[in-house]
Each structure stands twice: as structure tokens, then as C-alpha cells.
N, C-alpha and C. Protein backbone atom coordinates (compact mmCIF):
# COMPACT_ATOMS: atom_id res chain seq x y z
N UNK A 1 121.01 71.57 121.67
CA UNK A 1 120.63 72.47 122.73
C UNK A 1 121.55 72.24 123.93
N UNK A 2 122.05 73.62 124.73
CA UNK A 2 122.84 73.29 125.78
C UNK A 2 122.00 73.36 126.86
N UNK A 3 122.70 72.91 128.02
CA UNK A 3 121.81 72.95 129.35
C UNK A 3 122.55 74.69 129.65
N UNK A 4 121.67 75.28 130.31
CA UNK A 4 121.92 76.34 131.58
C UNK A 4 123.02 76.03 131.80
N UNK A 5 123.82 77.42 131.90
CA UNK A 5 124.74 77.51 132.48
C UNK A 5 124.44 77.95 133.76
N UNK A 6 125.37 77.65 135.46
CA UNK A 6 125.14 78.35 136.29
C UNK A 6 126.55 79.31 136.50
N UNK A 7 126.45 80.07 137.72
CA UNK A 7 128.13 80.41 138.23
C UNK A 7 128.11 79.69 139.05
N UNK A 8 129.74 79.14 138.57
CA UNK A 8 130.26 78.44 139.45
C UNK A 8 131.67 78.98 139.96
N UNK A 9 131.96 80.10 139.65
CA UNK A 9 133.44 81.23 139.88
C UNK A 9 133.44 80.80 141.45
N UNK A 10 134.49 80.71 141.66
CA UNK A 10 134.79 80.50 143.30
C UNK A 10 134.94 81.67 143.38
N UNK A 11 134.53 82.41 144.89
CA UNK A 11 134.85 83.77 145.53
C UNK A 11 136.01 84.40 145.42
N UNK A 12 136.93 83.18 145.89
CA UNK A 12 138.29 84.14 145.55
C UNK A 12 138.95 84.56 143.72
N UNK A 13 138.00 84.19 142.93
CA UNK A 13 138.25 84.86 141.81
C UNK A 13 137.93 85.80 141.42
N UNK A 14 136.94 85.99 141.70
CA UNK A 14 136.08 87.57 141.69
C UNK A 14 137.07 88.55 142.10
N UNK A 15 136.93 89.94 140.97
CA UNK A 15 137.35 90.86 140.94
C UNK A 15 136.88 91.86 142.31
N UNK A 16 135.31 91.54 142.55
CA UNK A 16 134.59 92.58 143.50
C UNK A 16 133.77 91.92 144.23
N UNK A 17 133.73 92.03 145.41
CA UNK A 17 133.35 91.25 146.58
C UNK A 17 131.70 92.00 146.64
N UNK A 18 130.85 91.40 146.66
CA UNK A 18 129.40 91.83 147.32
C UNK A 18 129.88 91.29 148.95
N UNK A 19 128.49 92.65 149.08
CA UNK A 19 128.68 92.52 150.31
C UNK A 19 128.69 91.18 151.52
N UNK A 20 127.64 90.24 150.55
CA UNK A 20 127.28 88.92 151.61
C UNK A 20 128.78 87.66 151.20
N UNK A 21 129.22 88.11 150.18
CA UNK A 21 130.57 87.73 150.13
C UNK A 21 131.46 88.35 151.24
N UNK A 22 131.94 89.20 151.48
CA UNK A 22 132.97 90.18 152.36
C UNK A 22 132.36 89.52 153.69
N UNK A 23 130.97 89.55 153.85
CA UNK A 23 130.30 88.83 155.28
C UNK A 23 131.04 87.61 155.67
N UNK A 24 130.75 86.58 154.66
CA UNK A 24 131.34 84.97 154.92
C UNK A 24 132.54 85.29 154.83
N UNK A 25 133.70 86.42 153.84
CA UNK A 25 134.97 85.77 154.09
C UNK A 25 135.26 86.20 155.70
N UNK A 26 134.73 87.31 156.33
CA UNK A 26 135.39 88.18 157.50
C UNK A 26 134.31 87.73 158.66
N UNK A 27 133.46 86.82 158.03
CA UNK A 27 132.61 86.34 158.96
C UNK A 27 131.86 87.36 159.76
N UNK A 28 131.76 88.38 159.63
CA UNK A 28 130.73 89.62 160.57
C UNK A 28 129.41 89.56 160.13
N UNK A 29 128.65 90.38 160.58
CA UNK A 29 127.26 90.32 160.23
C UNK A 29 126.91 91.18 159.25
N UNK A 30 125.90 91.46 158.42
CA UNK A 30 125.81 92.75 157.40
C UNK A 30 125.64 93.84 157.95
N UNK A 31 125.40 94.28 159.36
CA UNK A 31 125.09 95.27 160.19
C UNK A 31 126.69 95.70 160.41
N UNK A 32 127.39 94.80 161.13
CA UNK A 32 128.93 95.40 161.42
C UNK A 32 129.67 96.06 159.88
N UNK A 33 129.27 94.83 158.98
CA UNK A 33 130.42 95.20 157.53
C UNK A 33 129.73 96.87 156.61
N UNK A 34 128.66 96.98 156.71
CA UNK A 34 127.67 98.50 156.57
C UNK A 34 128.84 99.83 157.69
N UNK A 35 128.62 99.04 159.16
CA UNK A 35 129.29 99.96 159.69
C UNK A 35 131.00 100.32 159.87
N UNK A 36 131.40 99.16 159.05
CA UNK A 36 132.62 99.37 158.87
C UNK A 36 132.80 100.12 157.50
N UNK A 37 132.29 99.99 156.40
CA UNK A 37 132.13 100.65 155.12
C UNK A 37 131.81 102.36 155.26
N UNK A 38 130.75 102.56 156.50
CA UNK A 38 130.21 103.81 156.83
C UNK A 38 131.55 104.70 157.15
N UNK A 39 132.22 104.15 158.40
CA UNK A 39 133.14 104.20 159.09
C UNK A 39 134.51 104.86 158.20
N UNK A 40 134.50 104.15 156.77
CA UNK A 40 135.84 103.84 155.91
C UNK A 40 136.83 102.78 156.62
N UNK A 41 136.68 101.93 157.45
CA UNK A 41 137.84 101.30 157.44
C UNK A 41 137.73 100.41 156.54
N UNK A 42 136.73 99.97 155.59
CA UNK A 42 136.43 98.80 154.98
C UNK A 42 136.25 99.55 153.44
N UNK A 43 136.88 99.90 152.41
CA UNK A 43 136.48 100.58 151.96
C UNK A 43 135.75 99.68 150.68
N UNK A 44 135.13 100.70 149.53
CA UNK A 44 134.45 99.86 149.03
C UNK A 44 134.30 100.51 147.83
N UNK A 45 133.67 100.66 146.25
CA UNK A 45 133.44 101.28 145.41
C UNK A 45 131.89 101.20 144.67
N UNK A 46 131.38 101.81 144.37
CA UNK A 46 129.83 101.88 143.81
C UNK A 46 129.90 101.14 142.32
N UNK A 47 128.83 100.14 141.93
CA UNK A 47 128.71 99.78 140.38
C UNK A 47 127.38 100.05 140.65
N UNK A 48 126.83 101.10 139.93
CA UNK A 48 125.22 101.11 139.78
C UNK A 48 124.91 101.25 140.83
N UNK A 49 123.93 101.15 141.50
CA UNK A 49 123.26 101.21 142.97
C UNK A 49 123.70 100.14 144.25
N UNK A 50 124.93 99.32 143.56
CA UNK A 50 125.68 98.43 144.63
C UNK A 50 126.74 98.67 144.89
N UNK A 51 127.08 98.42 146.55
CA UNK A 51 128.33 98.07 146.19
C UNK A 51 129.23 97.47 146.91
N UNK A 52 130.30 97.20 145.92
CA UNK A 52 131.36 96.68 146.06
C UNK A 52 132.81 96.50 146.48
N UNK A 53 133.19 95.31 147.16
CA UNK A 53 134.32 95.56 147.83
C UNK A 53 135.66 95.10 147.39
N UNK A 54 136.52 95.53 146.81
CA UNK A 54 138.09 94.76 146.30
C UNK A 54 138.47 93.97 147.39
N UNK A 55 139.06 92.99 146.79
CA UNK A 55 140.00 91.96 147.44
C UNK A 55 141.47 92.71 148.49
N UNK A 56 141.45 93.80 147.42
CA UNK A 56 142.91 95.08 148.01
C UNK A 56 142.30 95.49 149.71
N UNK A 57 140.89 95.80 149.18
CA UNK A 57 139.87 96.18 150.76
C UNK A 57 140.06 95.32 152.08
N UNK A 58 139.59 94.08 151.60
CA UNK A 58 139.35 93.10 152.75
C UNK A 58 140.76 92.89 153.13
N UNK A 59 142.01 92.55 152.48
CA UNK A 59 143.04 92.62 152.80
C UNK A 59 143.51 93.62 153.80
N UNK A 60 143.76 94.60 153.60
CA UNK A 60 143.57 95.72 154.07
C UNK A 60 142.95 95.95 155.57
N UNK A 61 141.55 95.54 155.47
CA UNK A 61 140.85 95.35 156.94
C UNK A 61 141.17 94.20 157.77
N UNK A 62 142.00 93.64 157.13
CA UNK A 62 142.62 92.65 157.90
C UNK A 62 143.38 92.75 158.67
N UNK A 63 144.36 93.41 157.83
CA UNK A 63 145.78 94.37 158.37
C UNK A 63 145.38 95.53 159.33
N UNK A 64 144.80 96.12 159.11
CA UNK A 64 144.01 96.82 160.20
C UNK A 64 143.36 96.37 161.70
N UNK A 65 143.04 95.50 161.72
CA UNK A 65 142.70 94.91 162.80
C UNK A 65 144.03 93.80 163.47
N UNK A 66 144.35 93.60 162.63
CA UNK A 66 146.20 92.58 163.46
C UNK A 66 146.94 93.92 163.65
N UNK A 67 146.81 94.96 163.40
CA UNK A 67 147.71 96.10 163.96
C UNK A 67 147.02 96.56 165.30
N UNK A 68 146.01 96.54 164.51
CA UNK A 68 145.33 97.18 166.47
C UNK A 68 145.15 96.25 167.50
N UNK A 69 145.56 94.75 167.03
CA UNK A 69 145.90 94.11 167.79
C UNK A 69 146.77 94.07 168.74
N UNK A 70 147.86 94.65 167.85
CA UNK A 70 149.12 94.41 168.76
C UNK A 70 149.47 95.27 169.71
């Protein structure tokens, strides 16, 4: 008999970011990252009734915000 497996995938392997993932990497609250998704600067794609954010995304909103930085 084996024991349980758990996940143990580190974040940055994941193909698709949930949302409370995208939270901790960009550190915002789930209220701002909703209104950035609403917005489109954050963009995101639907699986089933969730959804999800690419790694291409958060990148992206990164770059977006060091531009309007400058």
C-alpha cells in the first residue's frame, strides 16, 4: 500500500495560475487582481467555471506597469 500522494508542483511550474496564486506572485489583493482581469489588463482564460491566468499574463502585467512607470 502507498501513502497519499499530495501536490507538491512549485507555482512556477504550473501551466495556469489560479487566481490566489497570481495574488501571492503580484502580491495584490483578490479585489484589485478581479479588477484588473475585469479591466483586461491582466488577462486570463476560463477552464469550467474558473479561471485562469498564464504565466505569458502575469508577465505581461508586469511589463505593463514598469512602462507606465516610466
Amino acid at each position: 500500500m502507498t501513502a497519499p500522494t499530495t501536490d507538491t508542483t512549485p507555482v512556477d511550474d504550473l501551466e495556469l495560475y489560479r487566481v490566489t496564486d497570481a495574488m501571492r506572485l503580484l502580491k495584490l489583493s483578490r479585489t484589485v487582481i478581479y479588477e484588473q482581469l475585469r479591466t483586461g489588463r491582466l488577462r486570463s482564460v476560463r477552464e469550467g467555471r474558473a479561471r485562469r491566468i498564464p504565466p505569458s499574463a502575469i508577465r505581461d502585467y508586469i511589463a505593463l506597469l514598469e512602462k507606465e512607470a516610466a
